[in-house]
Protein backbone atom coordinates (compact mmCIF):
# COMPACT_ATOMS: atom_id res chain seq x y z
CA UNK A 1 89.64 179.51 169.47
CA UNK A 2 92.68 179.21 167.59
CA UNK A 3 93.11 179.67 163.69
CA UNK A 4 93.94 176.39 162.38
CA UNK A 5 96.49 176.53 158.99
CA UNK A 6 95.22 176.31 155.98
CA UNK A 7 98.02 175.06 153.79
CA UNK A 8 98.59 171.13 155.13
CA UNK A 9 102.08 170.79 157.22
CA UNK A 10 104.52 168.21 156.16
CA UNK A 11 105.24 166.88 159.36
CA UNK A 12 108.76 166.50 160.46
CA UNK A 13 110.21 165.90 164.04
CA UNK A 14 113.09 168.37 164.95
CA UNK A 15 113.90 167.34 168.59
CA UNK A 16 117.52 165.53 168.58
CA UNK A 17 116.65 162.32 170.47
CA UNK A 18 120.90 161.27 170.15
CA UNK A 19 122.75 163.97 168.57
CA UNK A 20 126.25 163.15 167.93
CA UNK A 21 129.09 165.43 167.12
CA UNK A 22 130.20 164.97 163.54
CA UNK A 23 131.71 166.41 160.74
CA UNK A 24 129.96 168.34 158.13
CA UNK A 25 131.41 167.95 154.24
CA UNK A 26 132.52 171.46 152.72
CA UNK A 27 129.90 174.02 151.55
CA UNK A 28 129.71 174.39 148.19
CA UNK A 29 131.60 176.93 146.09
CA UNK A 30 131.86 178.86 142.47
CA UNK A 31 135.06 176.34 142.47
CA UNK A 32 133.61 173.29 143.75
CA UNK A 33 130.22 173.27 142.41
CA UNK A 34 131.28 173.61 138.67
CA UNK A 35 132.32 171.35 135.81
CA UNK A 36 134.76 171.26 132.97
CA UNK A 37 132.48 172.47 130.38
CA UNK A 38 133.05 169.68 128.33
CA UNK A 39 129.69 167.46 127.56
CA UNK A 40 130.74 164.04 128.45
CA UNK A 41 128.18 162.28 126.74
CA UNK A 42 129.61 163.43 123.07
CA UNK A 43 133.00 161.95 124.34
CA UNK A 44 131.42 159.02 125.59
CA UNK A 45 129.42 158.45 122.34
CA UNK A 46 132.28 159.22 120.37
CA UNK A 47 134.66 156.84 121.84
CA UNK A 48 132.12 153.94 122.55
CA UNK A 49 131.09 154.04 118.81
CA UNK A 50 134.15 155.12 116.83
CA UNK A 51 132.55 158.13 115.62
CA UNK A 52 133.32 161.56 114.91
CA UNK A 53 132.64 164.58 117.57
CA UNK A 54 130.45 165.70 115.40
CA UNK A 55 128.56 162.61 114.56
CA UNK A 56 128.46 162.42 118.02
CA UNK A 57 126.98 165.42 119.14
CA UNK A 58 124.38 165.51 116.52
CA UNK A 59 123.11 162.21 118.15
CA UNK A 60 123.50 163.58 121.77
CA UNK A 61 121.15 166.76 120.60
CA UNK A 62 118.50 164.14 118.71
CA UNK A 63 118.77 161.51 122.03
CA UNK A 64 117.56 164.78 124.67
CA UNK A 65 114.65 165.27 122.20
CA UNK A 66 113.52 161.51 122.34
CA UNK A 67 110.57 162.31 125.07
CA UNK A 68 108.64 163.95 122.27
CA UNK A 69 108.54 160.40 120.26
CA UNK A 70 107.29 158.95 123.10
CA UNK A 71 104.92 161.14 124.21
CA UNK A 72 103.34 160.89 120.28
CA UNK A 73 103.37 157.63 120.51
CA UNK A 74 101.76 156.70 123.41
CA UNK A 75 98.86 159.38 122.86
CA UNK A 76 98.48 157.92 119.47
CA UNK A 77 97.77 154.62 120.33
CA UNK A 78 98.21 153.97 124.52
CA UNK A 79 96.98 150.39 123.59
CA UNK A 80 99.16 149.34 121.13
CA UNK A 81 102.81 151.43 121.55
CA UNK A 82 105.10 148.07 122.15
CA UNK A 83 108.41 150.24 122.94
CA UNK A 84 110.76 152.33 121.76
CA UNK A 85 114.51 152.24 121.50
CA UNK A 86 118.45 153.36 120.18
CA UNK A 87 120.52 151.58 117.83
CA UNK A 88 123.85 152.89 117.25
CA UNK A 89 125.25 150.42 114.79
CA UNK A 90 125.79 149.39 111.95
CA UNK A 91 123.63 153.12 111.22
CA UNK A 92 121.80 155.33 114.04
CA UNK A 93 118.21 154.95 114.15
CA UNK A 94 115.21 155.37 116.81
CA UNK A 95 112.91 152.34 116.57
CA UNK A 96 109.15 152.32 117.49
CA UNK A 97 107.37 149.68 118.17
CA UNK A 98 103.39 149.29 117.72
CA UNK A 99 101.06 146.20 117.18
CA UNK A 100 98.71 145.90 114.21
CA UNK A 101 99.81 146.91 110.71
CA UNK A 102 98.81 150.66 110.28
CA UNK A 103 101.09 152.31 108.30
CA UNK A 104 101.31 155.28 111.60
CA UNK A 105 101.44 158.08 108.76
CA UNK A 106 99.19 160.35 111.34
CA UNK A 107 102.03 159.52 113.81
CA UNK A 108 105.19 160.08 112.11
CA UNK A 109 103.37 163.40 110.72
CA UNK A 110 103.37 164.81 114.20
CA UNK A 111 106.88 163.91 115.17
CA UNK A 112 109.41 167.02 114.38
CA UNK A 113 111.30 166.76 110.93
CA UNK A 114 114.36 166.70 112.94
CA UNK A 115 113.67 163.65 114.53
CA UNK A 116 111.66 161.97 111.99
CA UNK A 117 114.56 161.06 109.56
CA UNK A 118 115.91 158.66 112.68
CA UNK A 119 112.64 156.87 113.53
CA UNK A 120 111.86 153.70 112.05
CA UNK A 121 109.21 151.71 113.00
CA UNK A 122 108.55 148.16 113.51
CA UNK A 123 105.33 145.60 113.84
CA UNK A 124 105.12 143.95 117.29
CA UNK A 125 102.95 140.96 118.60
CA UNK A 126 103.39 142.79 122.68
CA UNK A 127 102.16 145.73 123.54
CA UNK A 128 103.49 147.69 126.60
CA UNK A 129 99.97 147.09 128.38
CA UNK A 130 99.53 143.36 127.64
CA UNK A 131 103.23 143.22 128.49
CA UNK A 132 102.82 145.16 132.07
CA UNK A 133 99.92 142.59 132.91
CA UNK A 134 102.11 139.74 131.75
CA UNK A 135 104.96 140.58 134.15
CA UNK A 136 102.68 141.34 136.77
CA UNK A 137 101.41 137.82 136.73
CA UNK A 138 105.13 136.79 136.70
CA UNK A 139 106.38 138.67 139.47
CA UNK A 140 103.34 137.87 141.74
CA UNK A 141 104.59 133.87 140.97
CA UNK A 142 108.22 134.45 142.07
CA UNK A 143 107.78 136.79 144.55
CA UNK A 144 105.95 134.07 146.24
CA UNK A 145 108.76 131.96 146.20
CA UNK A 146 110.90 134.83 148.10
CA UNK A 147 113.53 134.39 145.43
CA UNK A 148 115.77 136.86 144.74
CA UNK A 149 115.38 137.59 140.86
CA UNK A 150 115.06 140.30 138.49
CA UNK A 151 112.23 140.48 135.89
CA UNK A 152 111.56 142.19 132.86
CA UNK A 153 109.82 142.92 129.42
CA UNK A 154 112.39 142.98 126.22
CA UNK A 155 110.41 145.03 123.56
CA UNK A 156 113.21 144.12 120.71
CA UNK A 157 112.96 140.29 120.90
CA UNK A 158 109.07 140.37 122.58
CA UNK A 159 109.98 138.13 125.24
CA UNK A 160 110.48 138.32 128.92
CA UNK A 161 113.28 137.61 130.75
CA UNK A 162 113.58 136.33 134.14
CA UNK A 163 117.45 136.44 136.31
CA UNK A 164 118.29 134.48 138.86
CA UNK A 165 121.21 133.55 140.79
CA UNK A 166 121.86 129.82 140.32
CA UNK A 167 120.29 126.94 138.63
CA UNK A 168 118.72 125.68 141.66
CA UNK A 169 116.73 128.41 141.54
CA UNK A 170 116.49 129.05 137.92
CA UNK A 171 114.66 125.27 138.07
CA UNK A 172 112.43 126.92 140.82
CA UNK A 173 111.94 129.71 138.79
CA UNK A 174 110.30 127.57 135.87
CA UNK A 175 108.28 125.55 137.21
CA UNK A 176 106.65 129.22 138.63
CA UNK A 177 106.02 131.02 135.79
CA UNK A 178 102.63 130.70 134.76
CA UNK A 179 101.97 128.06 132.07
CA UNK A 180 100.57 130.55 129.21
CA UNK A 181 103.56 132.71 129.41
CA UNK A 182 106.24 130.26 129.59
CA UNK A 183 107.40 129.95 126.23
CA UNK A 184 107.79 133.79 126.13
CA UNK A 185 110.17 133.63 128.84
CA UNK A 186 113.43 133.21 129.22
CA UNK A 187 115.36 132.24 132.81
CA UNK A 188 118.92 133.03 132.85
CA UNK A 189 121.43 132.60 135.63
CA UNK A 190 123.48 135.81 136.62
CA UNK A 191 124.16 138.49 139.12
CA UNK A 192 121.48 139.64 140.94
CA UNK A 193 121.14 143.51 142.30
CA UNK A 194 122.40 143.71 146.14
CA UNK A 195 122.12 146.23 148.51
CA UNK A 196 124.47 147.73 150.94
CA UNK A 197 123.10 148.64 154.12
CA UNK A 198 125.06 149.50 157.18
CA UNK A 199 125.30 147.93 160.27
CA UNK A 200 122.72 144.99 160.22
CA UNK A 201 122.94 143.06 163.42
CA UNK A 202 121.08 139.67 164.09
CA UNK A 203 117.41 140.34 165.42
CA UNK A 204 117.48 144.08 163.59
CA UNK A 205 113.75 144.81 162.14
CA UNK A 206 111.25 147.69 160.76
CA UNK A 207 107.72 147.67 160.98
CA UNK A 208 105.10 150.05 160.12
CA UNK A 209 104.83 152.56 162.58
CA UNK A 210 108.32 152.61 164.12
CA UNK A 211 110.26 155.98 164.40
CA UNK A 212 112.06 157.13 160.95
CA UNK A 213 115.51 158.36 162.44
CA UNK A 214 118.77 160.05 161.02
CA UNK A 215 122.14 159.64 161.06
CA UNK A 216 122.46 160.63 164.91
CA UNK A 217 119.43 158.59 166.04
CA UNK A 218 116.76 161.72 165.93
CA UNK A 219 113.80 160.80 164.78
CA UNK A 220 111.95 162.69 161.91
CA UNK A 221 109.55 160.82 160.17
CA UNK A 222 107.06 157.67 160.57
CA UNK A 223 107.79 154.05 158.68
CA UNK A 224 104.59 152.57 156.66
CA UNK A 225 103.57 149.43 155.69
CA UNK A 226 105.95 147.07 154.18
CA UNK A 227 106.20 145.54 150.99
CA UNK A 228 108.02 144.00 148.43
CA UNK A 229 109.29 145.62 145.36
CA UNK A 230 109.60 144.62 141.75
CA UNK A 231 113.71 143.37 142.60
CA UNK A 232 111.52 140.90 144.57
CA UNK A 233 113.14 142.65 147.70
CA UNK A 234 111.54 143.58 151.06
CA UNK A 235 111.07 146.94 151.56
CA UNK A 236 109.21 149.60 153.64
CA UNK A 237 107.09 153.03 152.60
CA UNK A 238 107.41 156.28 153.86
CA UNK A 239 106.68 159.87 153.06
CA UNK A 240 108.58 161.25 149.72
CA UNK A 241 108.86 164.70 151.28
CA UNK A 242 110.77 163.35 154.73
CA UNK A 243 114.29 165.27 154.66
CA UNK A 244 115.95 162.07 156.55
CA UNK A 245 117.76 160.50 153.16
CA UNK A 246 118.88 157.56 153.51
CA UNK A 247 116.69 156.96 156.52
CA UNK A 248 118.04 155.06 159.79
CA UNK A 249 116.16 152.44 162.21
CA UNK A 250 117.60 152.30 166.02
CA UNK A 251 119.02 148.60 165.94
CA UNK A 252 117.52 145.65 168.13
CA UNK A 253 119.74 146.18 171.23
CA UNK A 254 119.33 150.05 171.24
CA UNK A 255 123.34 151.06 171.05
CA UNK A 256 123.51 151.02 167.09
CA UNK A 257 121.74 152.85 163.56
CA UNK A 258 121.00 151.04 160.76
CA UNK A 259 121.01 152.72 157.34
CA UNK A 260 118.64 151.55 154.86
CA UNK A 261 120.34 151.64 151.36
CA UNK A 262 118.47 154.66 148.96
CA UNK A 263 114.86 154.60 147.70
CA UNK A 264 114.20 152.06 144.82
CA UNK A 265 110.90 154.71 144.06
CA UNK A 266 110.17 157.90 145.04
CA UNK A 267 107.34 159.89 144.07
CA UNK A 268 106.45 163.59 145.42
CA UNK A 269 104.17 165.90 143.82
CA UNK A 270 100.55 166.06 142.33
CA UNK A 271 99.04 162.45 143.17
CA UNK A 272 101.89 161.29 144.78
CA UNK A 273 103.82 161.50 148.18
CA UNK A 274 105.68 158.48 148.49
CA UNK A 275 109.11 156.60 148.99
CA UNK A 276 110.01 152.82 149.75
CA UNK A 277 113.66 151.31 150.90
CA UNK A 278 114.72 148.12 151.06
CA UNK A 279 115.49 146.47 154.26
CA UNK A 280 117.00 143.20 153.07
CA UNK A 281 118.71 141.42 156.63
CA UNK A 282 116.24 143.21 158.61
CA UNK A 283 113.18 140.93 159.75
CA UNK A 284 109.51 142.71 158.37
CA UNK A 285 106.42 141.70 157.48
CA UNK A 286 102.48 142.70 157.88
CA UNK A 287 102.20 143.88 161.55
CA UNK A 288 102.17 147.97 161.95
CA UNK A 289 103.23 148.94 165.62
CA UNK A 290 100.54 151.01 167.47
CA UNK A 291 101.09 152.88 170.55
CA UNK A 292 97.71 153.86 172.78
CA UNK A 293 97.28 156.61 175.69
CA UNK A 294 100.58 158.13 174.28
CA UNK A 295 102.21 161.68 175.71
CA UNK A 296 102.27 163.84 172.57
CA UNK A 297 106.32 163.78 171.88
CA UNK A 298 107.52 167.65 172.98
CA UNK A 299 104.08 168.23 174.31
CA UNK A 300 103.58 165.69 177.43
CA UNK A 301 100.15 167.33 178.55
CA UNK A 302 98.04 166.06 175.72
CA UNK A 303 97.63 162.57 175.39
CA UNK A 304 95.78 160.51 172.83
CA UNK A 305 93.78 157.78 174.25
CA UNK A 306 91.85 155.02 171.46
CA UNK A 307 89.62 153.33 174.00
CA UNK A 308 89.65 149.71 174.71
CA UNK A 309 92.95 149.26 173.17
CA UNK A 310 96.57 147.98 174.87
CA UNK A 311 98.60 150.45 175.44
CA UNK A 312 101.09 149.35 172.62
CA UNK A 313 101.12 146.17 170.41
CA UNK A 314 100.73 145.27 166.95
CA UNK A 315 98.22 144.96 164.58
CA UNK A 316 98.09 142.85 161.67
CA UNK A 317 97.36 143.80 157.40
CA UNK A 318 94.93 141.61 156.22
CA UNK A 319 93.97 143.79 152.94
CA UNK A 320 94.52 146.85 151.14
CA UNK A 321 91.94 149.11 149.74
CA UNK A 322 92.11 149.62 145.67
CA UNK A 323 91.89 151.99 143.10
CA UNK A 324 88.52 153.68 142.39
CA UNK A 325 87.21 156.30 140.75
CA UNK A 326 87.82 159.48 142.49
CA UNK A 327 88.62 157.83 145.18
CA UNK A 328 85.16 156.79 145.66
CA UNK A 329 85.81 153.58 148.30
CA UNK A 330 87.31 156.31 151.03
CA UNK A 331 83.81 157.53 151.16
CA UNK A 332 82.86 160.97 153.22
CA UNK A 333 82.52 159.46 156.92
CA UNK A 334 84.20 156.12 156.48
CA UNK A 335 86.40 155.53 159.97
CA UNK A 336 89.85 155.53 159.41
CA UNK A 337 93.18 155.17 162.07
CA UNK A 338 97.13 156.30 162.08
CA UNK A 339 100.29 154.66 163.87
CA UNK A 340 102.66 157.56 164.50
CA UNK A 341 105.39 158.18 165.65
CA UNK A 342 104.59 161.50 167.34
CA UNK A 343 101.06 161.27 168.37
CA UNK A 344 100.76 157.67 168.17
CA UNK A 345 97.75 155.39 167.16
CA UNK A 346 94.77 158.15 166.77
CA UNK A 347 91.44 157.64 164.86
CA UNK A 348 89.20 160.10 162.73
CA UNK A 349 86.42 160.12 159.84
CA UNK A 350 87.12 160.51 156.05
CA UNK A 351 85.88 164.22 155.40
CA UNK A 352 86.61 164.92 152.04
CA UNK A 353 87.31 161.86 149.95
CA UNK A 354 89.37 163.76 147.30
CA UNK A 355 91.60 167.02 148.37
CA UNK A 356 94.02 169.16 146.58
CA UNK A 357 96.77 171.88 147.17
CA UNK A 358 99.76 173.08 148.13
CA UNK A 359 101.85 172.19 150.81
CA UNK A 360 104.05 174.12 152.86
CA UNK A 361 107.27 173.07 150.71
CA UNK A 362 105.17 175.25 147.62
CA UNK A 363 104.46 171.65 146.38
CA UNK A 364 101.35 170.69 144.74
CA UNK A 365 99.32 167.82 145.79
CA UNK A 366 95.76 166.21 144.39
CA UNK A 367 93.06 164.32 145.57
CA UNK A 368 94.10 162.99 148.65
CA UNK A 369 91.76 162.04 151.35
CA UNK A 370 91.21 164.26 154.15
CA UNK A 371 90.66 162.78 158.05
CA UNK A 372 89.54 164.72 160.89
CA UNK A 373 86.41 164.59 163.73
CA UNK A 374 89.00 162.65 165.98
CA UNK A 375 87.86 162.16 169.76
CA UNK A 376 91.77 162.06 170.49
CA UNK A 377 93.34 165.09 171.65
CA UNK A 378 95.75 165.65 168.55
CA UNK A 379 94.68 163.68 165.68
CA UNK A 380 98.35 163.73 164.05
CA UNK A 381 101.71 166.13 164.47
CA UNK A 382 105.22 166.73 162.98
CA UNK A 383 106.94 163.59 162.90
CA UNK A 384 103.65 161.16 161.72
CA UNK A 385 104.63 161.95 158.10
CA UNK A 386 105.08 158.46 156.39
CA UNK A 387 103.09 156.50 158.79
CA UNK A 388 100.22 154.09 157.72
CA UNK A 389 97.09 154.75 157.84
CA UNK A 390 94.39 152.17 158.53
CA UNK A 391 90.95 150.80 158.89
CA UNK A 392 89.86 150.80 162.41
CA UNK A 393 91.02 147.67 164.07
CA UNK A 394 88.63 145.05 164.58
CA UNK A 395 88.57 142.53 167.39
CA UNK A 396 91.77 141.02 166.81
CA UNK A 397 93.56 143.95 165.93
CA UNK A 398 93.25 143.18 161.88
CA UNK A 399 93.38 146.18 159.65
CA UNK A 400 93.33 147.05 156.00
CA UNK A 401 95.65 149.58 154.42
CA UNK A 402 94.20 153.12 153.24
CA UNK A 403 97.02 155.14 152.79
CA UNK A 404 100.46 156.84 153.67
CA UNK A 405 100.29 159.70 155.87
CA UNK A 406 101.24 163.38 154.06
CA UNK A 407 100.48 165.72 156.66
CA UNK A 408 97.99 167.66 158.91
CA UNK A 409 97.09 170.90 160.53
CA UNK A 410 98.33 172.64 163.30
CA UNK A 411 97.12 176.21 164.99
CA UNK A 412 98.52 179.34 164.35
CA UNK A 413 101.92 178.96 165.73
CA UNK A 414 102.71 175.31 164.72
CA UNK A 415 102.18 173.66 167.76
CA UNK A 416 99.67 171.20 167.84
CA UNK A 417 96.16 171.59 166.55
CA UNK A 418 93.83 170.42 169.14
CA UNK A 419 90.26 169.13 168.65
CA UNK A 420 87.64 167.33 166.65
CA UNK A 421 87.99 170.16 163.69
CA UNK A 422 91.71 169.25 163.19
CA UNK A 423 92.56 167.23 160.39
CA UNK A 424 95.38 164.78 158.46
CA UNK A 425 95.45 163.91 154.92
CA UNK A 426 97.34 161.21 153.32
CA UNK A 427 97.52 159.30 150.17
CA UNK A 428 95.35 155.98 148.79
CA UNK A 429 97.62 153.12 149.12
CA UNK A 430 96.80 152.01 145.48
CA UNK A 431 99.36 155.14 144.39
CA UNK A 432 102.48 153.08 145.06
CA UNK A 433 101.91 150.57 142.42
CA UNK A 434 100.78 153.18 139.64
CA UNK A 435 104.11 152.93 138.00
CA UNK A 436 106.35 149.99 139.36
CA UNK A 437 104.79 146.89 140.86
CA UNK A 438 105.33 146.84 144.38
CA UNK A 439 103.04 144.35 146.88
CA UNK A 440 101.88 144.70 150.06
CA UNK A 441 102.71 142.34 152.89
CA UNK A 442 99.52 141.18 154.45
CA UNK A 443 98.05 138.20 156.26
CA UNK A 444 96.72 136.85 152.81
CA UNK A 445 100.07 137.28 151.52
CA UNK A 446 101.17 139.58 149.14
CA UNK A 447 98.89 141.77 147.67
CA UNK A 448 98.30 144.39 144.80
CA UNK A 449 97.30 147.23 146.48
């Protein structure tokens, strides 16, 4: 019997499926790899605010220390810290927002002398929690519009502030915004964040579950379910720890690359293994690409065979699965299915609901959810990393999302682990909206995972 690995493999693809002869930029050098010396940011400061070098680097050493304020803060009150920010002029001052008038002695007590005689602090109506909740309910109302717009919170004035790119849609905008919150914001017309990606052709697309590939068409990594981000942009997930960056998807007619522009979030480490791109001019949506009685890629002789499924297709989001409590709702047992790009559409049992460790990059990763007892041949392989991971289909091929796939076992020598005891773990779904609102596309529309 062979010894499976006990620290989880990020997988990753190696085989060049296109290589293409190109040229490599220099290696770096004690020349090329060193600055002036000089700290910029005095000079900027300096020259932006007509003060003296040393005025200026006395505020550079106070603004690196700033993290400490708002760590006090927010462990002093989480509920009712409304913002922080930096006013240069007329004098240079840190303000703190909280709601409710206590006089925050206990608070400014704890912040370092050195800092202290900068921080002033201010009353606010907003906190930063009601605030988050507020925008959520405003970017779930445009975003269902599919205008492009920018959204967010402005601590100093307690408002919100909504940007779009013409009054057409500003009108649209308006008459969007939830009722309750409308007097608190504020639509303005102006530019509007665009991406550059290269190469889009009519009829380009990227779906959960298509091949990940680089610059020279190999393919590395798995795509995941697609989404929308907080830009109000389409985008698509993948694994945080795939090399491939900026990622490329073969184009519709199979002679070109597209590159998707760079991650709007990436997350990779403890809780977290997770990346999203947009794909604006490239056609997505809720369906996650499957492939059934698939040759192992590099390893033809195993195949992985779901019964009583097509032998490719689609299936189609019609949920997600939330947060809970120690991940309680992937329960020990619950059935749960992958689209890679490796090994294809495979299918397992939850066996431990919560796992932690480190991977074989020496990073550290907790409580993800642990599949294995697979009747497939090889439940998941190099190259899967990113892809979604599922509910089993029912009759008409609806699914709800779980997760993003991190990575799995192998045997002793890396080649595929083989058999009902081999496992892949991956990471709740709910993770990708823990710190900037991103949706998931699904049949129901656009949900919160």
């Amino acid at each position: 019997m062979r010894t499976l690995l006990t620290v989880i493999s990020a997988l990753l693809c190696t085989t060049p499926l296109a290589a293409q002869e190109m040229k490599a930029p220099p290696l770096p050098t004690p020349q090329n790899s060193k600055g002036s010396g000089k700290d910029l940011q005095v000079e900027y400061l300096a020259q932006q605010y007509g003060i003296s070098a040393a005025e200026a680097a006395e505020r550079v050493d106070v603004l690196r220390d700033v993290q400490q304020i708002v760590d006090v803060a927010v462990a002093s009150d989480p509920d009712g810290f409304a913002g922080l920010w930096v006013e240069h002029t007329p004098t240079f001052k840190i303000i703190v927002a909280f709601t409710g008038q206590d006089e925050r002695k206990a608070f400014l007590d704890q912040i370092p002398a050195k800092l202290r005689r900068y921080v002033q602090l201010r009353n606010a109506t907003k906190s930063l929690a009601a605030a988050q909740q507020d925008l959520d309910a405003i970017l779930k109302a445009i975003t269902a519009a599919k205008l492009p717009f920018e959204t967010y919170f402005e601590p100093r004035s307690q408002n919100y502030v909504v940007t779009v790119k013409d009054q057409a849609a500003a009108q649209t905008a308006r008459g969007l915004i939830p009722p309750t919150l409308r007097s608190a914001v504020k639509v303005e017309v102006g530019p509007i964040l665009q991406t550059f990606q290269t190469n889009v052709r009519p009829g380009d697309a990227v779906y959960g579950g298509w091949e990940l590939v680089d610059s020279t068409g190999r393919a590395t990594c798995s795509y995941g379910f697609a989404g929308r981000d907080s830009n109000g942009r389409d985008s698509i997930l993948t694994a945080a720890h795939c090399r491939t960056n900026p990622p490329y998807v073969v184009g519709s007619d199979g002679s070109h690359l597209v590159q998707l522009p760079a991650a709007t979030e990436t997350r990779y480490g403890d809780l977290y293994d997770f990346r999203y791109h947009p794909v604006v001019g490239l056609s997505t949506g809720y369906w996650v690409y499957f492939q059934n009685s698939k040759a192992v890629t590099d390893y033809p002789s195993y195949v992985n065979t779901v019964p009583g499924f097509y032998g490719d297709g689609y299936f189609t989001t019609r949920g997600t699965l939330k947060q809970s409590s120690y991940n309680s709702n992937h329960y020990i047992g619950m059935p749960v299915c992958k689209s890679g790009m490796t090994t294809g559409f495979t299918c397992g049992t939850v066996q431990s609901s919560s796992v932690s460790g480190t991977d074989d990059r020496g990073v550290s990763y907790s409580s993800f959810v642990k599949v294995s007892g697979s009747s497939q041949q090889v439940i998941a392989f190099g190259g899967d990393s990113g892809a979604p991971v599922f509910s089993y289909p029912n009759g008409s091929y609806e699914i709800v999302a779980y997760g993003i796939l991190k990575g799995g076992s192998t045997d002793a020598y890396g080649r595929p682990c083989t058999g009902s005891a081999c496992s892949f773990s991956y990471m709740p779904i709910d993770r990708v909206n823990d710190r900037v609102p991103f949706l998931i596309h699904t049949t129901q529309g656009l949900l919160v995972p």
